[in-house]
C-alpha atoms as a PDB file:
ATOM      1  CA  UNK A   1     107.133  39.880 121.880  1.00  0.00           C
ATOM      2  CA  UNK A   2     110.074  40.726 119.178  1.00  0.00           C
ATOM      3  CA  UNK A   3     110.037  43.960 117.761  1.00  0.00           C
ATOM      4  CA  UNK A   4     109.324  42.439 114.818  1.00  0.00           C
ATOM      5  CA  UNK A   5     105.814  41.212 115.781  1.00  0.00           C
ATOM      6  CA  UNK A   6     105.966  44.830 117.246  1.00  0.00           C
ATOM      7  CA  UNK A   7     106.167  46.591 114.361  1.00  0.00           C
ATOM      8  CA  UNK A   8     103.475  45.095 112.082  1.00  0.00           C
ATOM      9  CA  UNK A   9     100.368  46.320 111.026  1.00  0.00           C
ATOM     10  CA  UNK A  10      98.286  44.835 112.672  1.00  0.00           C
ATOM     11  CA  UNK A  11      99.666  45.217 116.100  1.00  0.00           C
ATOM     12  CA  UNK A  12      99.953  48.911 115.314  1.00  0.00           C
ATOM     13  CA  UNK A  13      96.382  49.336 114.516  1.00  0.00           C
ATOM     14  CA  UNK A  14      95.366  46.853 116.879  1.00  0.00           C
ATOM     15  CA  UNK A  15      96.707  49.497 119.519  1.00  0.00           C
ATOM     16  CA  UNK A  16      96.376  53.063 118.232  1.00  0.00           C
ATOM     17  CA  UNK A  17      92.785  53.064 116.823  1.00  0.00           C
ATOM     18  CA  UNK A  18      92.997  55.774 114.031  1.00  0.00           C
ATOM     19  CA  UNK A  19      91.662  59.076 115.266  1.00  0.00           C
ATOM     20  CA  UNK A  20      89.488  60.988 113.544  1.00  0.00           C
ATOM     21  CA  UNK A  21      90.758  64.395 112.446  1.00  0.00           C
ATOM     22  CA  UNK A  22      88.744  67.416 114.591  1.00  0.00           C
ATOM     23  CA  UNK A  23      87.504  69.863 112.586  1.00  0.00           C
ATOM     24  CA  UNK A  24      89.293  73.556 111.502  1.00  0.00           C
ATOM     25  CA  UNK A  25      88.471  76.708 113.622  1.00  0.00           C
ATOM     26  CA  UNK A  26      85.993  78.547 111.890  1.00  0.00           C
ATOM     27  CA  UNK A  27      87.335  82.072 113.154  1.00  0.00           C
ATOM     28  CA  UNK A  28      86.005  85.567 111.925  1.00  0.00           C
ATOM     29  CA  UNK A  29      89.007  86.677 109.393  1.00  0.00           C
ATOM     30  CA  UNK A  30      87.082  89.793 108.624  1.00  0.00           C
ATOM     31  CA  UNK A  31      88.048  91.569 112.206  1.00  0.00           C
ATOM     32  CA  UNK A  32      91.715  90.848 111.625  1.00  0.00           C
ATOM     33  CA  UNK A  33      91.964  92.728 108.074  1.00  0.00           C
ATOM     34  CA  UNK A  34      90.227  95.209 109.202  1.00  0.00           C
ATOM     35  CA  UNK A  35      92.239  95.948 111.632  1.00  0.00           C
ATOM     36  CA  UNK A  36      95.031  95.403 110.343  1.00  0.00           C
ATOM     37  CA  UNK A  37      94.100  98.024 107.640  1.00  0.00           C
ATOM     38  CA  UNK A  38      93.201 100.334 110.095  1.00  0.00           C
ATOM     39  CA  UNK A  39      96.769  99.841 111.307  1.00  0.00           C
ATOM     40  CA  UNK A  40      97.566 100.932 107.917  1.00  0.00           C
ATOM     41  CA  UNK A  41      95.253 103.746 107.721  1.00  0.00           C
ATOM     42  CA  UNK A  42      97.120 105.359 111.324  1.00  0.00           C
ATOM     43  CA  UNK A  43     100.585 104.474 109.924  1.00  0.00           C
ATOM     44  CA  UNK A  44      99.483 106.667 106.736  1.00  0.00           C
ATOM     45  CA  UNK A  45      98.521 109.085 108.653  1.00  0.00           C
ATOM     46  CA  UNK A  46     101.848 109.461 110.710  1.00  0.00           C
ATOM     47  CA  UNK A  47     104.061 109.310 107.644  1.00  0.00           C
ATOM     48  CA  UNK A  48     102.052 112.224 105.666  1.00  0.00           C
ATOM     49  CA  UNK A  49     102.326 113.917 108.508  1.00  0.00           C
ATOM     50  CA  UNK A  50     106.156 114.279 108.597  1.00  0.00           C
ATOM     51  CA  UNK A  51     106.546 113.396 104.840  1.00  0.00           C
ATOM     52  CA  UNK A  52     108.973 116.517 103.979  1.00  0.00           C
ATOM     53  CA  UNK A  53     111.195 115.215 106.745  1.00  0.00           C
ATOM     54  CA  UNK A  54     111.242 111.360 105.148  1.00  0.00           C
ATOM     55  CA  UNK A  55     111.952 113.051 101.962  1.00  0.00           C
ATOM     56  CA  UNK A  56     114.867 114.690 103.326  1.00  0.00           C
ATOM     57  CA  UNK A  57     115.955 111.688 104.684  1.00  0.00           C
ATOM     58  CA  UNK A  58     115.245 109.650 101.876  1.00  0.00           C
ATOM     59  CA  UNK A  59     112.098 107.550 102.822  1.00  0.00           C
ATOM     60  CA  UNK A  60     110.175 109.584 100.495  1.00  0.00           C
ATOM     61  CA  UNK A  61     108.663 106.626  99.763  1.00  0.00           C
ATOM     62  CA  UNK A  62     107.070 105.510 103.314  1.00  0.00           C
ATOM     63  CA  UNK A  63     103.614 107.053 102.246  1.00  0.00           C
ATOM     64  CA  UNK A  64     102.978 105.129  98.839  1.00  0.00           C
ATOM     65  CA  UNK A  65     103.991 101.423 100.988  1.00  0.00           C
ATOM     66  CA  UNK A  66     101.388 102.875 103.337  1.00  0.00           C
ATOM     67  CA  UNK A  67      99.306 103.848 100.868  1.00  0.00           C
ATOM     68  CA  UNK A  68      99.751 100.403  99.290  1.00  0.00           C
ATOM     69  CA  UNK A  69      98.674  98.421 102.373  1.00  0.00           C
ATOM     70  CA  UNK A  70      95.697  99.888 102.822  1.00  0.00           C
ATOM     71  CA  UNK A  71      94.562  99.255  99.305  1.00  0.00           C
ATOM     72  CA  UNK A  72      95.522  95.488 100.191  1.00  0.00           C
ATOM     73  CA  UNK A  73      93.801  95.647 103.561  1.00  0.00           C
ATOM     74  CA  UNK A  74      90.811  96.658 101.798  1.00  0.00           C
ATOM     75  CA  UNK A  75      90.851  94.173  99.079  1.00  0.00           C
ATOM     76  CA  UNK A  76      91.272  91.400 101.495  1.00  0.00           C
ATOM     77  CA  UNK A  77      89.034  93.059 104.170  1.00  0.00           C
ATOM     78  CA  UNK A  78      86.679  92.374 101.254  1.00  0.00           C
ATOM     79  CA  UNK A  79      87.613  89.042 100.257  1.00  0.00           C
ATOM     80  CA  UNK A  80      87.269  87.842 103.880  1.00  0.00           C
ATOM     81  CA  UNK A  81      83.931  89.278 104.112  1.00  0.00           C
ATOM     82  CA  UNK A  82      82.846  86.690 100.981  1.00  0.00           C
ATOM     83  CA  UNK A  83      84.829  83.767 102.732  1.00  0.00           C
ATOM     84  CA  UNK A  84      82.755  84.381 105.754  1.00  0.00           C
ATOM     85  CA  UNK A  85      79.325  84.898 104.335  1.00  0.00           C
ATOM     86  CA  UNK A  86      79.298  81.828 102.082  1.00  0.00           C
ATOM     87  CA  UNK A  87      80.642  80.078 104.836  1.00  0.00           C
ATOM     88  CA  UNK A  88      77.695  80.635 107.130  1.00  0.00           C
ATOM     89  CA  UNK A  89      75.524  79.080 104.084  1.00  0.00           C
END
């Protein structure tokens, strides 16, 4: 056979069938926000803790990013828990 004849179409679909795609993972995304804001929530924690020693050293700002990413992990803590529910529908 040339590589031509090789090559075309039909000889190509002849021999690899088309597969059909499997379906996505349906995982649980509400576990992982949560805790990853519970991460957060300890790393908030730490920071106020010693926050007159970042603000001596300048990271006065450590507690609001903390702060911050728990507000996030909540919202999407939240938004996962929608995704899920009307997924199970």
């Amino acid at each position: 056979m040339t590589e031509e004849e090789l090559l075309t179409p039909t000889f190509v679909a002849a021999r690899y069938p088309e597969k059909r795609s499997p379906e996505p993972a349906r995982v649980p995304m509400v576990p992982v926000f949560a805790v990853g804001t519970a991460l957060w929530v300890i790393a908030f924690i730490i920071v106020h803790l010693n926050r007159e020693a970042l603000e001596a050293s300048g990271r006065g700002w450590w507690p609001t990013c903390a702060a911050i990413g728990i507000v996030i992990g909540i919202l999407g803590t939240v938004t996962m828990y929608v995704r899920d529910r009307r997924r199970r529908r």
